[in-house]
PDB file of N, CA and C in Angstrom:
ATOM      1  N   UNK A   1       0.851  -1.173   0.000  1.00  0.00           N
ATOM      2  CA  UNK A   1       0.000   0.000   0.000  1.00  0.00           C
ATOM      3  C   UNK A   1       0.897   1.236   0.000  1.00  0.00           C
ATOM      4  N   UNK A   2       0.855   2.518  -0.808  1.00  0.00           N
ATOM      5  CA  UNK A   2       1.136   3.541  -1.319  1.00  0.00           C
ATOM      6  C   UNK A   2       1.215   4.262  -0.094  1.00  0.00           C
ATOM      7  N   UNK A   3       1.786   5.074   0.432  1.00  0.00           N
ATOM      8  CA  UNK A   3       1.687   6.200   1.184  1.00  0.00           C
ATOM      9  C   UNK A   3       1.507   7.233   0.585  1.00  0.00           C
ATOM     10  N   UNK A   4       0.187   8.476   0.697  1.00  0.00           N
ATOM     11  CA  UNK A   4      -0.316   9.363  -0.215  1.00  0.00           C
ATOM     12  C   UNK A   4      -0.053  10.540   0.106  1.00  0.00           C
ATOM     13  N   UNK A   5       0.987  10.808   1.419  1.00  0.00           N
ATOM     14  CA  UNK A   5       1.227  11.853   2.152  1.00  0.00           C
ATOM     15  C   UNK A   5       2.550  12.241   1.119  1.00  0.00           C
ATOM     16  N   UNK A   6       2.679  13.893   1.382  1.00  0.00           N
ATOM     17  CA  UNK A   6       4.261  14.212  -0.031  1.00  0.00           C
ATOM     18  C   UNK A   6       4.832  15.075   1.519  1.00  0.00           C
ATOM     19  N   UNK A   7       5.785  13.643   1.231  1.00  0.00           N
ATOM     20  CA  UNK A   7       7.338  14.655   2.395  1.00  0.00           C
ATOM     21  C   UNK A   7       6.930  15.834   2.426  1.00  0.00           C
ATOM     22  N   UNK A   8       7.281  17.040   2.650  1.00  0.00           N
ATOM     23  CA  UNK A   8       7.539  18.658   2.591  1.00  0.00           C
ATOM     24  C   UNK A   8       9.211  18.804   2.333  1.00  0.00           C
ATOM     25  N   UNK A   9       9.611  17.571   3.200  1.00  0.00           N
ATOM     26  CA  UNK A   9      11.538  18.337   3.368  1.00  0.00           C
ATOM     27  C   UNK A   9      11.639  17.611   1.860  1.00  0.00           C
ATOM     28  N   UNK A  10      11.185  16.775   0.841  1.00  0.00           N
ATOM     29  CA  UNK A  10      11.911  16.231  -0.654  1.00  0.00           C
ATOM     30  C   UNK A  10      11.974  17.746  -1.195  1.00  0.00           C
ATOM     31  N   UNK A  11      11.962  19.066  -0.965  1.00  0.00           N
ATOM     32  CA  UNK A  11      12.439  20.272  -2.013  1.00  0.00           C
ATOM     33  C   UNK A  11      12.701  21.481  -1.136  1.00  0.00           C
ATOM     34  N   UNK A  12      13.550  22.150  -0.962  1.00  0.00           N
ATOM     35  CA  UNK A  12      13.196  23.063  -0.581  1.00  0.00           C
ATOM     36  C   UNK A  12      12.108  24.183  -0.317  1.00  0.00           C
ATOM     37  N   UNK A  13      11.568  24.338  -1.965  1.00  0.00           N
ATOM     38  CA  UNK A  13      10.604  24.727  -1.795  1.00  0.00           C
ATOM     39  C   UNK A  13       9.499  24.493  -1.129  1.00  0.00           C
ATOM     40  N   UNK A  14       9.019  22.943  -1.417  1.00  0.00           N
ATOM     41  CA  UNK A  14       7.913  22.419  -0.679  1.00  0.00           C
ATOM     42  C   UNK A  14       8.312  22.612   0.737  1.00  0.00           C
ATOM     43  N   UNK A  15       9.036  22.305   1.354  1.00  0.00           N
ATOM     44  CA  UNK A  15       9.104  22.916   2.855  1.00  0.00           C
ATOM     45  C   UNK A  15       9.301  23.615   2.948  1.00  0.00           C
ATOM     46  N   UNK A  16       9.958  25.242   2.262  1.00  0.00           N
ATOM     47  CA  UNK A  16       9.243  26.774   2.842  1.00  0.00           C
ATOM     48  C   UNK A  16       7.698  26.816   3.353  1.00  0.00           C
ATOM     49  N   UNK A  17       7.277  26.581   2.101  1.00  0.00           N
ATOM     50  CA  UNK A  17       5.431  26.369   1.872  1.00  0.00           C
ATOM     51  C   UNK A  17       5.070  25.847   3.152  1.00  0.00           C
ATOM     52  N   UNK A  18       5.535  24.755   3.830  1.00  0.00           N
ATOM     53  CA  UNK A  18       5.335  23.727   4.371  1.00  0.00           C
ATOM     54  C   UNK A  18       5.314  24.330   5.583  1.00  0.00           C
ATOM     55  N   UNK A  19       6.643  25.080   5.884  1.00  0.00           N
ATOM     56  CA  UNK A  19       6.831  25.829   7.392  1.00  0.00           C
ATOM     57  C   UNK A  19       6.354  27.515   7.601  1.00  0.00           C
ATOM     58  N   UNK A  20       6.044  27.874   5.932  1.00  0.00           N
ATOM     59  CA  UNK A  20       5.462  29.204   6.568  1.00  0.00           C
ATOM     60  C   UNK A  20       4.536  29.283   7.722  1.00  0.00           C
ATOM     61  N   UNK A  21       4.676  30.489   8.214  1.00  0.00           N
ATOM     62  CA  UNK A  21       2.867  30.463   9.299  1.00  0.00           C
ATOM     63  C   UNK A  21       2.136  30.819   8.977  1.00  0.00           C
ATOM     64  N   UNK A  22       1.866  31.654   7.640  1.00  0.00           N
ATOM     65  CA  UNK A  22       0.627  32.368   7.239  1.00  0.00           C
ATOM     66  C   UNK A  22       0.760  32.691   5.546  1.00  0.00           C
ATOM     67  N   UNK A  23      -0.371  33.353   5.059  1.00  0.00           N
ATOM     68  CA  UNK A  23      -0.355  33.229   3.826  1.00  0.00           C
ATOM     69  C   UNK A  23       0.656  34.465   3.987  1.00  0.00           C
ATOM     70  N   UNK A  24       1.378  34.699   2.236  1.00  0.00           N
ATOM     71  CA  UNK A  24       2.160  35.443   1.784  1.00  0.00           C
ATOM     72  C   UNK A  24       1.041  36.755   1.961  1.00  0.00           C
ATOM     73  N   UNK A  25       2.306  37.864   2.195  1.00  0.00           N
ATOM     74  CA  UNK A  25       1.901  38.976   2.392  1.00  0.00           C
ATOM     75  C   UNK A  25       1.814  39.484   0.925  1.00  0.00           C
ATOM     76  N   UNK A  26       0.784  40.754   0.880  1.00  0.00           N
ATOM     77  CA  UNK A  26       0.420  41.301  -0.662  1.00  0.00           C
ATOM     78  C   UNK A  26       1.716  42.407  -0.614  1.00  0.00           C
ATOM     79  N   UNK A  27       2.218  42.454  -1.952  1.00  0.00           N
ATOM     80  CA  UNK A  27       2.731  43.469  -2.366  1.00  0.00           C
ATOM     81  C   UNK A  27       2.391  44.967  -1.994  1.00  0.00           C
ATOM     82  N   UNK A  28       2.988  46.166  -1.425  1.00  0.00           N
ATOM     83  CA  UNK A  28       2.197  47.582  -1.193  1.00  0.00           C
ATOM     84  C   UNK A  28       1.712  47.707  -2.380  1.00  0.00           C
ATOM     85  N   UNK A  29       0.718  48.766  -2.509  1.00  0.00           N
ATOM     86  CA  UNK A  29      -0.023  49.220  -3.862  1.00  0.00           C
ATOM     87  C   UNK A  29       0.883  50.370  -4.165  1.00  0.00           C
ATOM     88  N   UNK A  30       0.809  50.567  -5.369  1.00  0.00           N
ATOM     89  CA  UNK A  30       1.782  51.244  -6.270  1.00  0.00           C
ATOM     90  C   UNK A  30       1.204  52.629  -6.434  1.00  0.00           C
ATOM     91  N   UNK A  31      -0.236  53.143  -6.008  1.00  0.00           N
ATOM     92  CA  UNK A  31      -1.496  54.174  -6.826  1.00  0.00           C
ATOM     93  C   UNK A  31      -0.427  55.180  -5.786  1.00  0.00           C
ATOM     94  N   UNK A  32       0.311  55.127  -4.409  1.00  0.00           N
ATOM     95  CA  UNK A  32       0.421  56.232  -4.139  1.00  0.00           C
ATOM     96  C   UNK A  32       1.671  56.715  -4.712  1.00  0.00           C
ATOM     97  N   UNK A  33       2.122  56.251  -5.250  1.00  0.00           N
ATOM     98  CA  UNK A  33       3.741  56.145  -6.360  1.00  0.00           C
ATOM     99  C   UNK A  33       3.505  57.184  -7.433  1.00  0.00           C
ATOM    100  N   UNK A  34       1.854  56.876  -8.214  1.00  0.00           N
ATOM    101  CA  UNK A  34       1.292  57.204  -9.446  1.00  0.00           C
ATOM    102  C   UNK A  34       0.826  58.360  -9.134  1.00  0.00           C
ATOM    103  N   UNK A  35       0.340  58.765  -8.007  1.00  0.00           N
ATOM    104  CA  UNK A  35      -0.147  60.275  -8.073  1.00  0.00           C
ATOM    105  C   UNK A  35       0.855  60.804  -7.182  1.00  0.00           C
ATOM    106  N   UNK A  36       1.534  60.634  -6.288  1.00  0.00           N
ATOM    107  CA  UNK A  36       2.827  61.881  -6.614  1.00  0.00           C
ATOM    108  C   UNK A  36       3.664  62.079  -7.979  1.00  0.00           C
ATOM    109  N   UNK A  37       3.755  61.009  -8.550  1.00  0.00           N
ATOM    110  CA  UNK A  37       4.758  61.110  -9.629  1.00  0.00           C
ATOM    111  C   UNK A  37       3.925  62.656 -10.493  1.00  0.00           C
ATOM    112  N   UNK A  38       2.297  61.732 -10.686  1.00  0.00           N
ATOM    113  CA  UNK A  38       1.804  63.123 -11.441  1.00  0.00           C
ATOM    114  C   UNK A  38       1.410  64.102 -11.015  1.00  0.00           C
ATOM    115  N   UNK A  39       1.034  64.385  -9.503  1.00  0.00           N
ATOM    116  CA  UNK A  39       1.334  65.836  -8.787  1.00  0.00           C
ATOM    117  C   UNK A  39       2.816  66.627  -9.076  1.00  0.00           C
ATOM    118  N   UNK A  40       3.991  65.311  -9.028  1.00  0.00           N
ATOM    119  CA  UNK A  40       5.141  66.523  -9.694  1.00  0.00           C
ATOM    120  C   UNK A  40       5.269  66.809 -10.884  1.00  0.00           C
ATOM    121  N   UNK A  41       4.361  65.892 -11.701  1.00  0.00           N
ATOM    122  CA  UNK A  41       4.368  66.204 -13.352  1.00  0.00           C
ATOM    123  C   UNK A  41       3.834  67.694 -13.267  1.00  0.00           C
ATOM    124  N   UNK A  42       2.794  67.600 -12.922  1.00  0.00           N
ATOM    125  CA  UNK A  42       2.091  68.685 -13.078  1.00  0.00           C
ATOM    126  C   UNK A  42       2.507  70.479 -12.453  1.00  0.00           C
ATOM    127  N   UNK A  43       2.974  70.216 -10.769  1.00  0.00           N
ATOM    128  CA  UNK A  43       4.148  71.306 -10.580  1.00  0.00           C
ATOM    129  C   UNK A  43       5.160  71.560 -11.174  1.00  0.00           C
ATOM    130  N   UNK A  44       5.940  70.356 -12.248  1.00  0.00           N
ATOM    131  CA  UNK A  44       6.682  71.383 -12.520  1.00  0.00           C
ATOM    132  C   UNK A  44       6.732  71.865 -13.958  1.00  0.00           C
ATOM    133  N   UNK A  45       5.056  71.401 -14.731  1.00  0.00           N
ATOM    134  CA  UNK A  45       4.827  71.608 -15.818  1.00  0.00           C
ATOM    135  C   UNK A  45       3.872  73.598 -15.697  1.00  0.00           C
ATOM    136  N   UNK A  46       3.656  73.647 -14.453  1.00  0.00           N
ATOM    137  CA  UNK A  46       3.339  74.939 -14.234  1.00  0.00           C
ATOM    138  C   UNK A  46       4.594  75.743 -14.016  1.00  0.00           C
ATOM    139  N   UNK A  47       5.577  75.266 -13.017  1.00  0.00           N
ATOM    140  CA  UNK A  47       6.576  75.744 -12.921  1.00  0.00           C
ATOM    141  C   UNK A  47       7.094  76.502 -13.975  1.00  0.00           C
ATOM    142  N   UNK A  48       7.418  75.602 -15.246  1.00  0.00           N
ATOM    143  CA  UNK A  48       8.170  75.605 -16.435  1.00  0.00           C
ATOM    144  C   UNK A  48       6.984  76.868 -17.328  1.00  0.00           C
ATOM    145  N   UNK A  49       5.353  76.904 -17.226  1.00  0.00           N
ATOM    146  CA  UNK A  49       4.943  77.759 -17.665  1.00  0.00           C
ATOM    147  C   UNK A  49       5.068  79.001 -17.113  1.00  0.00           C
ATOM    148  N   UNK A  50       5.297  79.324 -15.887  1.00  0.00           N
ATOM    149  CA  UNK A  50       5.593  81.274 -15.273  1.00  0.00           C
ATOM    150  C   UNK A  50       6.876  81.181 -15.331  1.00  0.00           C
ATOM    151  N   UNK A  51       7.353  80.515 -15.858  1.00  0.00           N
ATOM    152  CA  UNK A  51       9.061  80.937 -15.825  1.00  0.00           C
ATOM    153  C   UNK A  51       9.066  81.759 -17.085  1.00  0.00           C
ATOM    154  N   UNK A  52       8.609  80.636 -18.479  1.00  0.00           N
ATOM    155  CA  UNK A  52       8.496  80.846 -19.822  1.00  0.00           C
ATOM    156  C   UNK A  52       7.363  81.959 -20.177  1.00  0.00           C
ATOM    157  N   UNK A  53       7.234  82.264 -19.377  1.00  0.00           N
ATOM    158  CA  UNK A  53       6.125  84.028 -19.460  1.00  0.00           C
ATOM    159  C   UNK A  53       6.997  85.268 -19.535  1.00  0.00           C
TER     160      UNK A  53
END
């Protein structure tokens, strides 16, 4: 008779998985990256217009 149980220690990987304690954490979200980037688009696309006045 077969044993249907899979080691964890046959890979490394499978026993990370095996010994984490909790699910993987999410990546931070990126949206607050995206609107400063285009809050400074935008200051210094005004900037660049009262200069060029």
């Amino acid at each position: 008779m077969s044993d249907n149980q899979v080691d964890p220690s046959g890979n490394t990987e499978a026993f990370r998985a095996f010994t984490r304690p909790g699910p993987d954490a999410e990546a931070p979200s990126k949206v607050p990256y995206l609107v400063g980037g285009l809050v400074a688009v935008v200051l210094i696309a005004l900037l660049v217009v009262l200069l060029v006045r």
